[in-house]
PDB file of N, CA and C in Angstrom:
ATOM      1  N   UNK A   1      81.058  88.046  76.040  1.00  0.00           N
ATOM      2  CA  UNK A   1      79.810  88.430  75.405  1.00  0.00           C
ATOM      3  C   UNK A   1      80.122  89.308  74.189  1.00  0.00           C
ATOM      4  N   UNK A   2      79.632  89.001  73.461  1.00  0.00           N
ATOM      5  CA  UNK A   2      79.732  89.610  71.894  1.00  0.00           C
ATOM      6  C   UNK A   2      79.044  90.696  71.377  1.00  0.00           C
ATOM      7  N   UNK A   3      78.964  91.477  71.390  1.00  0.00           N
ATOM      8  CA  UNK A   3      77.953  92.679  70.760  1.00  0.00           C
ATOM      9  C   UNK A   3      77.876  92.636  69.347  1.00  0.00           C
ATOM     10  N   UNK A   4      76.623  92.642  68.938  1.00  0.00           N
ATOM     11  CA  UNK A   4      76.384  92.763  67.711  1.00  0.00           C
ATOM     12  C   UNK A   4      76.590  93.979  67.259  1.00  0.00           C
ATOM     13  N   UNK A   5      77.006  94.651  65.998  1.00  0.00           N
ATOM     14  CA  UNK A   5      77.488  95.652  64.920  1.00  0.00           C
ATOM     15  C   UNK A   5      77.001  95.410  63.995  1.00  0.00           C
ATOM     16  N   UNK A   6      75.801  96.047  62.913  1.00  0.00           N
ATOM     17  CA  UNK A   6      76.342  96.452  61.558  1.00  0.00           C
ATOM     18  C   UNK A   6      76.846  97.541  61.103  1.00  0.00           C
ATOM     19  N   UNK A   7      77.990  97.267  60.551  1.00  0.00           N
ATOM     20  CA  UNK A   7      78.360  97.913  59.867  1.00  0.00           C
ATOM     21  C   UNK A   7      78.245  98.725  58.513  1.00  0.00           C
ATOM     22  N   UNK A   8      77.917  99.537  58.358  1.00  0.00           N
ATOM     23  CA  UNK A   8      77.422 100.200  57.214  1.00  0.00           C
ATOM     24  C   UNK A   8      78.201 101.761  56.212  1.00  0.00           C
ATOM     25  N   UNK A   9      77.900 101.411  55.616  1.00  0.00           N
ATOM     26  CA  UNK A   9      79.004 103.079  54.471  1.00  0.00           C
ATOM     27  C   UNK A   9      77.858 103.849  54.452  1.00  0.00           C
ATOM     28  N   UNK A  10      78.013 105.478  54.460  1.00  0.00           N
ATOM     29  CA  UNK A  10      77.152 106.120  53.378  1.00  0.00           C
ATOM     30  C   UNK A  10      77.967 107.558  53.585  1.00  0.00           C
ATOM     31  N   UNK A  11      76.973 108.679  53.393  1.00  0.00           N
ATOM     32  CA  UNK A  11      77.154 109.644  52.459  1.00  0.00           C
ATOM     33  C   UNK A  11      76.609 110.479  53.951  1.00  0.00           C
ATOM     34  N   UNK A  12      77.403 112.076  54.226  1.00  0.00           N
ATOM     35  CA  UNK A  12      76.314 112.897  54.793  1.00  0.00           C
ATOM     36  C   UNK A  12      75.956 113.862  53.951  1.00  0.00           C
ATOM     37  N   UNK A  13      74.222 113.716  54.210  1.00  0.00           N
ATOM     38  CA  UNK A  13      73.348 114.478  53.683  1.00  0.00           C
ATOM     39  C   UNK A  13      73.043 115.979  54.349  1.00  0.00           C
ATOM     40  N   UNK A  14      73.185 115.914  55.745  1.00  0.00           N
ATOM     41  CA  UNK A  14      72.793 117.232  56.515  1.00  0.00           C
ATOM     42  C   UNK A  14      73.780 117.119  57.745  1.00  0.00           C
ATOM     43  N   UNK A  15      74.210 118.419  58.200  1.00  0.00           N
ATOM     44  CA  UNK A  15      74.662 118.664  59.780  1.00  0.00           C
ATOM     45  C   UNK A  15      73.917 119.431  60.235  1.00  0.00           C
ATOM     46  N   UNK A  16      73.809 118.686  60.901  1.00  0.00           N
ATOM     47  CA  UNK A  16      72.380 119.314  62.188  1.00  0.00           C
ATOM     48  C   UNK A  16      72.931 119.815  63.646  1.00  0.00           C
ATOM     49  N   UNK A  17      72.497 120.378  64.544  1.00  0.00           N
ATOM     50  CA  UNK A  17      73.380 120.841  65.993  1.00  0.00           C
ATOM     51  C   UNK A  17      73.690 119.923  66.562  1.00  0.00           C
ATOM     52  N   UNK A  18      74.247 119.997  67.365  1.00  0.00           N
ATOM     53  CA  UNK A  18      75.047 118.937  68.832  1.00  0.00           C
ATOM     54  C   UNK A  18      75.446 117.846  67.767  1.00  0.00           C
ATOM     55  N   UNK A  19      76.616 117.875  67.208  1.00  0.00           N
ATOM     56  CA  UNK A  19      77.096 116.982  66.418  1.00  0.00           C
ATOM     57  C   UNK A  19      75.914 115.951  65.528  1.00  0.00           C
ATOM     58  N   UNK A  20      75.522 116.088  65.957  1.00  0.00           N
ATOM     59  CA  UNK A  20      73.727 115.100  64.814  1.00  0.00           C
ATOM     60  C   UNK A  20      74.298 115.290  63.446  1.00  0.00           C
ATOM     61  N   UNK A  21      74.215 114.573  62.426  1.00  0.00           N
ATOM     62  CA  UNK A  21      74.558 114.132  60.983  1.00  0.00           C
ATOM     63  C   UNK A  21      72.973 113.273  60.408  1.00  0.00           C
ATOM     64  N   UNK A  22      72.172 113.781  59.380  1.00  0.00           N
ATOM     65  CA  UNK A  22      71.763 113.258  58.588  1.00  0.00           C
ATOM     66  C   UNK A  22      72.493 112.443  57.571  1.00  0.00           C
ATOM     67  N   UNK A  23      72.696 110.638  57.091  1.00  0.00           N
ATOM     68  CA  UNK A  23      73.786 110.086  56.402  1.00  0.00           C
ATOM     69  C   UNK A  23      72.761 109.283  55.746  1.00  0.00           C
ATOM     70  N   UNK A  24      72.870 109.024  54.154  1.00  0.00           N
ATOM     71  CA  UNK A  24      72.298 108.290  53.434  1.00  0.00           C
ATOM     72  C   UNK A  24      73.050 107.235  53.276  1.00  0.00           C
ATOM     73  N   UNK A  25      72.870 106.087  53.630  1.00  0.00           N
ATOM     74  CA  UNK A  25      73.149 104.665  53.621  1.00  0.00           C
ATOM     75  C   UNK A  25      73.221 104.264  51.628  1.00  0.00           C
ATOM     76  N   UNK A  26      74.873 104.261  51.571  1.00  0.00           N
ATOM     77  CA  UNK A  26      74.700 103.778  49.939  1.00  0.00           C
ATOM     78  C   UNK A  26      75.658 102.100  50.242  1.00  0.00           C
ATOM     79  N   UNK A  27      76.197 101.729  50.950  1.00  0.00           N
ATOM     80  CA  UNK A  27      76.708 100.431  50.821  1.00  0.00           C
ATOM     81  C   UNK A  27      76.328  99.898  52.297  1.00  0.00           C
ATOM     82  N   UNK A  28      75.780  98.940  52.420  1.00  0.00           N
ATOM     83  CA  UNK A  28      75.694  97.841  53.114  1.00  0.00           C
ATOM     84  C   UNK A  28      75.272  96.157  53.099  1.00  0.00           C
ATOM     85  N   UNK A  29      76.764  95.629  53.343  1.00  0.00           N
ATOM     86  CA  UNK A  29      76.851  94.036  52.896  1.00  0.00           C
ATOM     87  C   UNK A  29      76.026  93.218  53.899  1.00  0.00           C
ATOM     88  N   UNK A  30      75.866  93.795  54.981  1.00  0.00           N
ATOM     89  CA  UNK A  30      75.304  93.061  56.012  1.00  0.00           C
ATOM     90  C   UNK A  30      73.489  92.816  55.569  1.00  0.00           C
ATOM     91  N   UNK A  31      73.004  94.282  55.690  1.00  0.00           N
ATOM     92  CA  UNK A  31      71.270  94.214  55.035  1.00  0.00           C
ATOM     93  C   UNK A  31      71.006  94.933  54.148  1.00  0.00           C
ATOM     94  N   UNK A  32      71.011  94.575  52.929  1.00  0.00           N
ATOM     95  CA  UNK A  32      70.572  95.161  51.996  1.00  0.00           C
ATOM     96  C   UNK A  32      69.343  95.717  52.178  1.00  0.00           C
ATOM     97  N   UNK A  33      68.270  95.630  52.632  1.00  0.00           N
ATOM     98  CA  UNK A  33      67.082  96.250  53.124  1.00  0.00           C
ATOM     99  C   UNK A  33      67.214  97.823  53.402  1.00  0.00           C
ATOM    100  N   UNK A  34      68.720  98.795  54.126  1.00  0.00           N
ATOM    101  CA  UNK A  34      69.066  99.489  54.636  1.00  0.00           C
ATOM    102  C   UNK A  34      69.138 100.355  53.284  1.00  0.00           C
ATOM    103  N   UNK A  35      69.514 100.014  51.842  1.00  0.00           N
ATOM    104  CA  UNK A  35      70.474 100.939  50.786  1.00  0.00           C
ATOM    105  C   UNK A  35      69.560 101.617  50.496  1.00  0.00           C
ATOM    106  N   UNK A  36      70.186 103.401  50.958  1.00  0.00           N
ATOM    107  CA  UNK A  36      69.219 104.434  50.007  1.00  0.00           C
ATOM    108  C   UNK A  36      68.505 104.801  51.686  1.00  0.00           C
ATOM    109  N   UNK A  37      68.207 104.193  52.419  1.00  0.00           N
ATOM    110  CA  UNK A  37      67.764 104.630  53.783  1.00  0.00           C
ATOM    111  C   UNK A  37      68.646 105.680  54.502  1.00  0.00           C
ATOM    112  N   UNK A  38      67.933 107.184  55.192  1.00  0.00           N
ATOM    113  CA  UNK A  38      68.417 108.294  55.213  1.00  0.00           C
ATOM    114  C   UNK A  38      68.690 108.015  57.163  1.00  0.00           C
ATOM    115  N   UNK A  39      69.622 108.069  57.415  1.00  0.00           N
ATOM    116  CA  UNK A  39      69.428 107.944  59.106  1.00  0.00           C
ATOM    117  C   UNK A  39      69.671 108.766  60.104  1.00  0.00           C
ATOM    118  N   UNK A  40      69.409 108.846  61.391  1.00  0.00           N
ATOM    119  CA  UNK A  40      70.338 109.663  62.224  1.00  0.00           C
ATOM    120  C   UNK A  40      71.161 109.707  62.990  1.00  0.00           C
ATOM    121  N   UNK A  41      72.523 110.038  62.431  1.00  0.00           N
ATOM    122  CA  UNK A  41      73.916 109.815  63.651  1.00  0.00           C
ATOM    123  C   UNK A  41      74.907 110.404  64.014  1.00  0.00           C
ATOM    124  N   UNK A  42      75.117 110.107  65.447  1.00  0.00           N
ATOM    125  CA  UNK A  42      76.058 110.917  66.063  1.00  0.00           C
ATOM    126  C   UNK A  42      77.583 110.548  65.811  1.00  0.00           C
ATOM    127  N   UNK A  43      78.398 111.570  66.201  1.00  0.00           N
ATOM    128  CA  UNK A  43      79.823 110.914  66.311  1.00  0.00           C
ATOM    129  C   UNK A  43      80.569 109.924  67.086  1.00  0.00           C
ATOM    130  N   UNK A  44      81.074 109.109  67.086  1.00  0.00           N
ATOM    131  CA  UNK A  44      81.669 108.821  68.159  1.00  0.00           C
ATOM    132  C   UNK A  44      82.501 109.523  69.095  1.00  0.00           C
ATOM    133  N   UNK A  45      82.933 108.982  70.388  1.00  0.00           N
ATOM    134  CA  UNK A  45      84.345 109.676  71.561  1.00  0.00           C
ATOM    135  C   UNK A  45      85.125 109.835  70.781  1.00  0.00           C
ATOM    136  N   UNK A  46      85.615 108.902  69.989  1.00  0.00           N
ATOM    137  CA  UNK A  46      87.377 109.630  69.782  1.00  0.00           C
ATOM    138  C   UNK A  46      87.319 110.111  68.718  1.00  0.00           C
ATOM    139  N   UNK A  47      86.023 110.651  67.673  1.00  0.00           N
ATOM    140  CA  UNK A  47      85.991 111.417  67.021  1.00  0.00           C
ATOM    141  C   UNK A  47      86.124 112.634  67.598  1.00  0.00           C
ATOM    142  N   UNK A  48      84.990 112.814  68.729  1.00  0.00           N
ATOM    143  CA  UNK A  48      85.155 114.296  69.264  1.00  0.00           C
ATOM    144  C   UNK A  48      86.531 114.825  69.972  1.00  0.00           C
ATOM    145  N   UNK A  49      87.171 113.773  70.809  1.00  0.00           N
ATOM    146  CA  UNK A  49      88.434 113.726  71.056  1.00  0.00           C
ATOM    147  C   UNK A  49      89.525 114.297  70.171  1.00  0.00           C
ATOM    148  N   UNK A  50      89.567 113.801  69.525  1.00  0.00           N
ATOM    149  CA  UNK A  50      90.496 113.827  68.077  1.00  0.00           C
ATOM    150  C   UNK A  50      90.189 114.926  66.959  1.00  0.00           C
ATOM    151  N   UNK A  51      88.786 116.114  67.368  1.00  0.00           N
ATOM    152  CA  UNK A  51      88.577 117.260  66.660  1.00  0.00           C
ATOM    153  C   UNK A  51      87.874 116.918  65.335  1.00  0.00           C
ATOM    154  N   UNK A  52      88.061 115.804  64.781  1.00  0.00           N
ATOM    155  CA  UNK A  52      87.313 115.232  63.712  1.00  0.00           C
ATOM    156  C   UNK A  52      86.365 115.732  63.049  1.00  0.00           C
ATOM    157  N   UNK A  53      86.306 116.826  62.057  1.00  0.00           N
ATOM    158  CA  UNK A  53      85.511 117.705  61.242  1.00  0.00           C
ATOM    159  C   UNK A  53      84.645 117.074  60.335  1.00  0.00           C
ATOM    160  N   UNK A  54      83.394 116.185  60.692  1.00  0.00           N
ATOM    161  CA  UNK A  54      82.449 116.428  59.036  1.00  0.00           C
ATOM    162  C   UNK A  54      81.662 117.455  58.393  1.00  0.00           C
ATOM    163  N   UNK A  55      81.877 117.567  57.089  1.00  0.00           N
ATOM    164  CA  UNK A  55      81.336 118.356  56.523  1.00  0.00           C
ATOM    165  C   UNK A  55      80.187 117.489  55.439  1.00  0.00           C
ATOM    166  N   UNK A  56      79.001 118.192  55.131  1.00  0.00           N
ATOM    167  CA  UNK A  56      78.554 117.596  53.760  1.00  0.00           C
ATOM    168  C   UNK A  56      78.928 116.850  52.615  1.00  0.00           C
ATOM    169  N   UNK A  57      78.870 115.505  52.113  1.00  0.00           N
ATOM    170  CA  UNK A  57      79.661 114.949  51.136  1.00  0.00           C
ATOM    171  C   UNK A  57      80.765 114.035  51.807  1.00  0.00           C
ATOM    172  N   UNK A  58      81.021 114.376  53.031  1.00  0.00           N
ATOM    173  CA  UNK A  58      81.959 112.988  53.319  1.00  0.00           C
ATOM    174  C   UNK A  58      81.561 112.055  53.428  1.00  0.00           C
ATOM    175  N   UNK A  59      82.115 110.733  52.910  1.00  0.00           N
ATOM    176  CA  UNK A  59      81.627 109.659  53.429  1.00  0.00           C
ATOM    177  C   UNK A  59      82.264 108.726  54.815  1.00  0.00           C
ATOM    178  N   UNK A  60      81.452 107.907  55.086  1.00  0.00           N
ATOM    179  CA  UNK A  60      81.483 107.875  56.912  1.00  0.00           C
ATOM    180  C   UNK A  60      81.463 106.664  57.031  1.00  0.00           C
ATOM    181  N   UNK A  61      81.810 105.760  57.311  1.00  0.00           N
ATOM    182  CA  UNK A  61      81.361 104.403  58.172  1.00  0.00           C
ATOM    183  C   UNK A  61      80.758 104.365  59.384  1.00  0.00           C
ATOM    184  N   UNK A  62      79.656 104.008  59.318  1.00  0.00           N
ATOM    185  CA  UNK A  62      78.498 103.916  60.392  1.00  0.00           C
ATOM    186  C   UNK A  62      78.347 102.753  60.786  1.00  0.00           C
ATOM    187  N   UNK A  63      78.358 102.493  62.332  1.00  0.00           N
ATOM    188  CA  UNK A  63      77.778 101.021  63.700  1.00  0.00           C
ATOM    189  C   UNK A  63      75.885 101.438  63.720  1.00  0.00           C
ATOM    190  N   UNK A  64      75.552 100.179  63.833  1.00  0.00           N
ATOM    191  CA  UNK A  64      74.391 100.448  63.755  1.00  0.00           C
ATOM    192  C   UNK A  64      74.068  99.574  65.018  1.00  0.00           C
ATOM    193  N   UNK A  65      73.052  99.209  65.995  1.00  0.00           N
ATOM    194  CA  UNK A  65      72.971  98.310  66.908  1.00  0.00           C
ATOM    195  C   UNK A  65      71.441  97.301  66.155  1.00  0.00           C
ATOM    196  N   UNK A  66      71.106  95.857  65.813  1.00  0.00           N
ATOM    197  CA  UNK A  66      70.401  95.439  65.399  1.00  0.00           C
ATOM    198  C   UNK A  66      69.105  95.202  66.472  1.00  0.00           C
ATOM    199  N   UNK A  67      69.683  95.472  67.462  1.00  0.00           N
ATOM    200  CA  UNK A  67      68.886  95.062  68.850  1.00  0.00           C
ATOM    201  C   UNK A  67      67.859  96.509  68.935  1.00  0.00           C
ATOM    202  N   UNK A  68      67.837  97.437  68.590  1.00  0.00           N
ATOM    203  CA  UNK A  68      67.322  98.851  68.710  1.00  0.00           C
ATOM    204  C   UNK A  68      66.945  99.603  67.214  1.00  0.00           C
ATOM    205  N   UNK A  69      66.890 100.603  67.468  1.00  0.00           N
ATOM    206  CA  UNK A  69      66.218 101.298  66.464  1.00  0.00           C
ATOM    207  C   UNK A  69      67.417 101.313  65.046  1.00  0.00           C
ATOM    208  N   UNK A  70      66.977 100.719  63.653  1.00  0.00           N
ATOM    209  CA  UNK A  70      67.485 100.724  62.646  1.00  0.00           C
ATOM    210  C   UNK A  70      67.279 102.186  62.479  1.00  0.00           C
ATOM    211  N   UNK A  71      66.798 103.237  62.707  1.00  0.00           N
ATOM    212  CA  UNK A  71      66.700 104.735  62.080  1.00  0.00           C
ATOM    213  C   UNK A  71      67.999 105.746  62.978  1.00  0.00           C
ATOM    214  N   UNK A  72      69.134 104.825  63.861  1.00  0.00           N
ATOM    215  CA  UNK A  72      69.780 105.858  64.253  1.00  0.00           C
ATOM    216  C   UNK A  72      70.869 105.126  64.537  1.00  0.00           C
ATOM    217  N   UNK A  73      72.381 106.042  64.186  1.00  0.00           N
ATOM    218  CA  UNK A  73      73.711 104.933  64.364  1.00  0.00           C
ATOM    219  C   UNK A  73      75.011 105.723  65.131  1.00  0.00           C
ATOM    220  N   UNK A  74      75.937 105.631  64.965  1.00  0.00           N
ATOM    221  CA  UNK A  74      76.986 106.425  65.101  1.00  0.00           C
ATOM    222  C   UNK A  74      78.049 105.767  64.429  1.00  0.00           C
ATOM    223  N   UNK A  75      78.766 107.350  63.740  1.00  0.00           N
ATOM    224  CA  UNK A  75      79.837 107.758  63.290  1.00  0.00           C
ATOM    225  C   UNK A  75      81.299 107.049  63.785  1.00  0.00           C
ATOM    226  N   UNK A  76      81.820 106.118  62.998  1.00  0.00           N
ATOM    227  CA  UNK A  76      83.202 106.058  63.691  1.00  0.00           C
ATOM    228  C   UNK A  76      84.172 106.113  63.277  1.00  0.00           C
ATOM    229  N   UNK A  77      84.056 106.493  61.337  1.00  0.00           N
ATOM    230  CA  UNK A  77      85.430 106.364  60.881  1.00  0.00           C
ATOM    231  C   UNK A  77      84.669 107.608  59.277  1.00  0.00           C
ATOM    232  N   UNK A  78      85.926 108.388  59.658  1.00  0.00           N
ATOM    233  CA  UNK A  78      85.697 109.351  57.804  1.00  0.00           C
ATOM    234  C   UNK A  78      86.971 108.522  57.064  1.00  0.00           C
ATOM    235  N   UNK A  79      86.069 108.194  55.683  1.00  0.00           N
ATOM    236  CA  UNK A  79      86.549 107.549  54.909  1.00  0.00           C
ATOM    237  C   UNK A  79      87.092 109.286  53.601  1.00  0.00           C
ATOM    238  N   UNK A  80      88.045 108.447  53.014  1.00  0.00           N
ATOM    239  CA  UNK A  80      88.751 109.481  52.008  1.00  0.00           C
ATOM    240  C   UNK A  80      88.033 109.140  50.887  1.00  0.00           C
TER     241      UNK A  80
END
């Protein structure tokens, strides 16, 4: 069984408590519908595992699930 993913780039805009990230969606090949859309997401496990620090201005690669709410994703990779 296959799980669906989009995959998506953007920007964080806010850190909020309990790891929560406000991230503005600036690249996504999958739905363009998404670009410029502000969302809310958590980190992933082996981010928290692994100590993984975001700050404001990093950019992030974000999983999104298509089956559920487009307004919330998680964190799985800080991009340089």
């Amino acid at each position: 069984m296959a799980i669906d993913v989009i995959e998506v780039e953007g920007k964080v805009k806010e850190v909020l408590p309990n790891t929560l990230f406000r991230v503005e969606i600036d690249k996504s090949t999958e739905v363009p519908e998404l670009l410029g859309r502000v969302i809310l997401c958590h980190i992933s496990g082996k981010m928290r595992i692994h100590y993984i620090r975001l700050l404001e201005g990093d950019r992030v690669k974000i999983d999104m699930s298509p089956k559920y709410d487009l307004d919330k994703g998680r964190i799985t990779f800080r991009l340089k």
